[in-house]
Structures are given as structure tokens and as C-alpha cells.
N, C-alpha and C. Protein backbone atom coordinates (compact mmCIF):
# COMPACT_ATOMS: atom_id res chain seq x y z
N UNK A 1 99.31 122.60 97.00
CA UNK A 1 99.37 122.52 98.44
C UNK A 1 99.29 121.07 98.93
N UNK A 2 98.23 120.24 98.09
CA UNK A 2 98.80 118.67 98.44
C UNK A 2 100.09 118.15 98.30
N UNK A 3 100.53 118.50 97.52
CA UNK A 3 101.66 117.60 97.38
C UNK A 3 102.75 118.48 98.41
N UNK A 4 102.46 119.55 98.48
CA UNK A 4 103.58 119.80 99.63
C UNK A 4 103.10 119.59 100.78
N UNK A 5 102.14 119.23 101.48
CA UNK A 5 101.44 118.42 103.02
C UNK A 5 102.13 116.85 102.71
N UNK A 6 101.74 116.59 101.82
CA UNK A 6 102.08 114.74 101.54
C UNK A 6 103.83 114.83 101.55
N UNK A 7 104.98 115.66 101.16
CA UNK A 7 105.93 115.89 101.26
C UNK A 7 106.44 116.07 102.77
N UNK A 8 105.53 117.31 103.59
CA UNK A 8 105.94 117.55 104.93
C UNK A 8 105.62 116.12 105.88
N UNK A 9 104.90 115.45 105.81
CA UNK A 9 103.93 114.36 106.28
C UNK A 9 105.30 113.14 106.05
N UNK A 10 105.89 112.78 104.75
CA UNK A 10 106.53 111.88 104.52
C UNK A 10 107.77 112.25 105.51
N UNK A 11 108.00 113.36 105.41
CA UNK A 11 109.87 114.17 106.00
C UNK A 11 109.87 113.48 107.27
N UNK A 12 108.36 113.38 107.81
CA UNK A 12 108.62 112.85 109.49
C UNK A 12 108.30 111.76 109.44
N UNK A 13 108.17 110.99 108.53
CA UNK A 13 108.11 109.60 108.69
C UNK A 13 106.82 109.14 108.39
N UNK A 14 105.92 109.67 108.19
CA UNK A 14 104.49 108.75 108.01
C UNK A 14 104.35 108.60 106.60
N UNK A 15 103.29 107.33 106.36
CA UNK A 15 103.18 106.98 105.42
C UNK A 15 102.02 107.66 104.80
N UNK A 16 102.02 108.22 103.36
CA UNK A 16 100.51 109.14 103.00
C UNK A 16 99.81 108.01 102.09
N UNK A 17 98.44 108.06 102.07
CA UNK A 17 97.36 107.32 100.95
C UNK A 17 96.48 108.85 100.95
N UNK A 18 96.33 109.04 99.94
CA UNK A 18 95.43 110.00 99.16
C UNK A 18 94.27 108.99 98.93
N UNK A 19 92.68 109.75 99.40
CA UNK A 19 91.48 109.62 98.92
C UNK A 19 91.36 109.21 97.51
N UNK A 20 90.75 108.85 96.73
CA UNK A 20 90.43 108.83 94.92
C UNK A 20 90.12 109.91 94.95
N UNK A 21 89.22 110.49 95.86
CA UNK A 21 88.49 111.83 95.32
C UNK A 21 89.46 113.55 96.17
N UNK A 22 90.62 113.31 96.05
CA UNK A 22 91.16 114.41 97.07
C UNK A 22 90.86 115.58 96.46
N UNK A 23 91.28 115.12 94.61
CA UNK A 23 90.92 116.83 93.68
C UNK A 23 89.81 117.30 93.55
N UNK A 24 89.14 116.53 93.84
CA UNK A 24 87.38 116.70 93.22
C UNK A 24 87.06 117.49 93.73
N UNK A 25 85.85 118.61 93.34
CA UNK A 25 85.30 120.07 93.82
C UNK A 25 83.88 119.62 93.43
N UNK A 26 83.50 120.58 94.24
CA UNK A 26 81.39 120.42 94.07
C UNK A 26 81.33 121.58 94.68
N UNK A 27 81.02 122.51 93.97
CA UNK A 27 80.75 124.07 94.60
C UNK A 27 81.84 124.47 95.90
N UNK A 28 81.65 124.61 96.57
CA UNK A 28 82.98 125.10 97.71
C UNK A 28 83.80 124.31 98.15
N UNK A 29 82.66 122.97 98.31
CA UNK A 29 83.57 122.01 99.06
C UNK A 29 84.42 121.20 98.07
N UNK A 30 85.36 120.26 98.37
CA UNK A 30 86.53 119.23 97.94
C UNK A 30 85.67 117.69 97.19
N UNK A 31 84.76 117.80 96.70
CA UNK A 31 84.06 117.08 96.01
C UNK A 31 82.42 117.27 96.55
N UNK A 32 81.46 116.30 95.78
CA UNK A 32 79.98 115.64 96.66
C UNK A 32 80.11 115.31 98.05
N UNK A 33 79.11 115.37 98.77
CA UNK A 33 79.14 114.67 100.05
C UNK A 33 79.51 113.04 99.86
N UNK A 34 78.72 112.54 98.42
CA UNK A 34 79.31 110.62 98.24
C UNK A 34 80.30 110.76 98.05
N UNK A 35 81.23 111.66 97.31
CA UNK A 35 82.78 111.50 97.22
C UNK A 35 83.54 111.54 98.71
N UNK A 36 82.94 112.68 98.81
CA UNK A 36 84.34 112.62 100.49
C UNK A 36 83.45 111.28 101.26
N UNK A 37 82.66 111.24 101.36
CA UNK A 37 81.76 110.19 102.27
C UNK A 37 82.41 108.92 101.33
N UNK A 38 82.43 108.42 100.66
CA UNK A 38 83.44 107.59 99.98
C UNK A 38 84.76 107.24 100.35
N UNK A 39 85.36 108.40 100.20
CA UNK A 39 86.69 108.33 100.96
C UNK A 39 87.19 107.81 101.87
N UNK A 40 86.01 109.02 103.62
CA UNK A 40 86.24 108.35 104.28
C UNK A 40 85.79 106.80 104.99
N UNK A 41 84.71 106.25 103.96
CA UNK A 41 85.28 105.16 104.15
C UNK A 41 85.93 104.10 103.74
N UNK A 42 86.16 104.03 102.76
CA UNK A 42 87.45 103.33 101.76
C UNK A 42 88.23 103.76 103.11
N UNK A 43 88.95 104.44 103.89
CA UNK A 43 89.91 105.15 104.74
C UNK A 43 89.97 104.01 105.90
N UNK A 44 88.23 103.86 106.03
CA UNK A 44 88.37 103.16 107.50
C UNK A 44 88.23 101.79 107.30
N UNK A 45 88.03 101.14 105.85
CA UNK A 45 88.05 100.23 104.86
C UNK A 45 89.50 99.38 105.21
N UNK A 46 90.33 100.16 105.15
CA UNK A 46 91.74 99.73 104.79
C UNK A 46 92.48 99.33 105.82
N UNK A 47 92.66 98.10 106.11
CA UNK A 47 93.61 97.67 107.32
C UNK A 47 94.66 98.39 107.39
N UNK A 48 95.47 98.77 105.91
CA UNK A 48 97.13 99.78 106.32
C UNK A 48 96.92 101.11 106.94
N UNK A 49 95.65 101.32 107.16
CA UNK A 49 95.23 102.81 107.10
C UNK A 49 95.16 103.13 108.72
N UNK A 50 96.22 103.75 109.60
CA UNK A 50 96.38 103.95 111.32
C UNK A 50 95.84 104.97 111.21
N UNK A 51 95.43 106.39 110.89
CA UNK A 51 95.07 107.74 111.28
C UNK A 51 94.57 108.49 109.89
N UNK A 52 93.91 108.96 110.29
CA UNK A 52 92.67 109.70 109.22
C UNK A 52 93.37 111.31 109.56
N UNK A 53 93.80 111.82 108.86
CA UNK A 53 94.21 113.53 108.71
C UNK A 53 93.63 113.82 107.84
N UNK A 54 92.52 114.99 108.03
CA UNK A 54 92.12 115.88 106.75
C UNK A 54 92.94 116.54 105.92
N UNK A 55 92.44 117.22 105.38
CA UNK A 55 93.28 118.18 104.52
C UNK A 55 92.34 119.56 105.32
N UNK A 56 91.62 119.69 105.40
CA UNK A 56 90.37 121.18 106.05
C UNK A 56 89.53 120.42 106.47
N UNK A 57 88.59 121.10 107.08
CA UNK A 57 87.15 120.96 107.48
C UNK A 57 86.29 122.09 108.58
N UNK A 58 85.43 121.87 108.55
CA UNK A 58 84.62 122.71 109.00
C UNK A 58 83.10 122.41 108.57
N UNK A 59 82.15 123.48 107.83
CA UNK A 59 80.68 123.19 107.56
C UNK A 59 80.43 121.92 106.99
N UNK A 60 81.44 122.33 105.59
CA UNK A 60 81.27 120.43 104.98
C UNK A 60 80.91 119.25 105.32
N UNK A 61 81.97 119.26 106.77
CA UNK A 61 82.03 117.55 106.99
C UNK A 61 80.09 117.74 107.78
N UNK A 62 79.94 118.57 108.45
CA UNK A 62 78.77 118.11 109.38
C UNK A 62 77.66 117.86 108.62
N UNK A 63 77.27 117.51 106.65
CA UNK A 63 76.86 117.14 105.74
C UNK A 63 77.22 115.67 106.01
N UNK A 64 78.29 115.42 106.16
CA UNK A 64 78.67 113.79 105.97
C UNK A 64 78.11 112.67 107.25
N UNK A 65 77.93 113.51 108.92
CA UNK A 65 77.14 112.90 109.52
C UNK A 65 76.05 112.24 109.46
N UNK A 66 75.24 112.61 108.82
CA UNK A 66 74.31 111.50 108.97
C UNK A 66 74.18 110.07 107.75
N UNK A 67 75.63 110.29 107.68
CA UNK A 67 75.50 109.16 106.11
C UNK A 67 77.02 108.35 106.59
N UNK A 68 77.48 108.70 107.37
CA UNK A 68 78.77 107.91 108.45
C UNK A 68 77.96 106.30 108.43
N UNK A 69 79.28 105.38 107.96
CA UNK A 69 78.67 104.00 108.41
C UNK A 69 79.88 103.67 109.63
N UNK A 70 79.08 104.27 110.43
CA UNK A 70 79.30 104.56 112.19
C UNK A 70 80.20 102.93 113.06
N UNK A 71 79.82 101.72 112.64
CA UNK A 71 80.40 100.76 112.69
C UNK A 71 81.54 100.48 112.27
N UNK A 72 82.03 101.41 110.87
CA UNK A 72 83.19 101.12 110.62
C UNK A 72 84.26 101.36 111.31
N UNK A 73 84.09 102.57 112.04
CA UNK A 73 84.84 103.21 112.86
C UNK A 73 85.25 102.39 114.44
């Protein structure tokens, strides 16, 4: 299913960067809270980087709030 989002995503023109950790699993969620919390900020890290699209979310991310380095943003 990634690679066909990163396919639909390219068709209209945007450019995709995949997380390091996009495959990674930790019980339900899509890796550790440090992995996706990693991610997104390597994400907000990256000058080429215009818009942050998930892949899902819901319970998960509200784990990653209180560990947000809130400045980056």
C-alpha cells in the first residue's frame, strides 16, 4: 500500500521522501514512539521537506505529543 500512495502522490506531481522508519511495527502501531517521533523530525529537519502527509493516524500519534520538539515546527 506504500508504494502505491508514493505512486498516486508522484502521478500529481509531488515529490515523496519516506521516513527511515515507515516499515517498522511495535505492536499495532508503525514503529516505537522514538521511531515515528524520529521521523517526524528528521521531516521538519529537512529544508526540501514543504508538507508532512501521514500515512494513518489516530491514538498513536497523541503518544508522540509530549516528546514534539515544538520549535521545530
Amino acid at each position: 500500500i506504500i508504494e502505491k500512495s508514493v505512486r498516486n502522490l508522484e502521478s500529481v506531481g509531488f515529490a515523496v521522501k519516506l521516513g527511515k522508519n515507515i516499515r517498522a511495527a511495535h505492536g499495532g502501531y508503525a514503529g516505537s514512539v522514538a521511531q515515528r517521533l524520529a521521523d517526524l523530525h528528521d521531516m521538519f529537519l529537512d529544508n526540501e521537506v514543504k508538507a508532512i502527509w501521514t500515512a494513518r493516524g489516530g491514538s498513536g500519534c497523541t503518544a508522540l505529543l509530549p516528546h514534539v520538539r515544538y520549535p521545530l515546527i
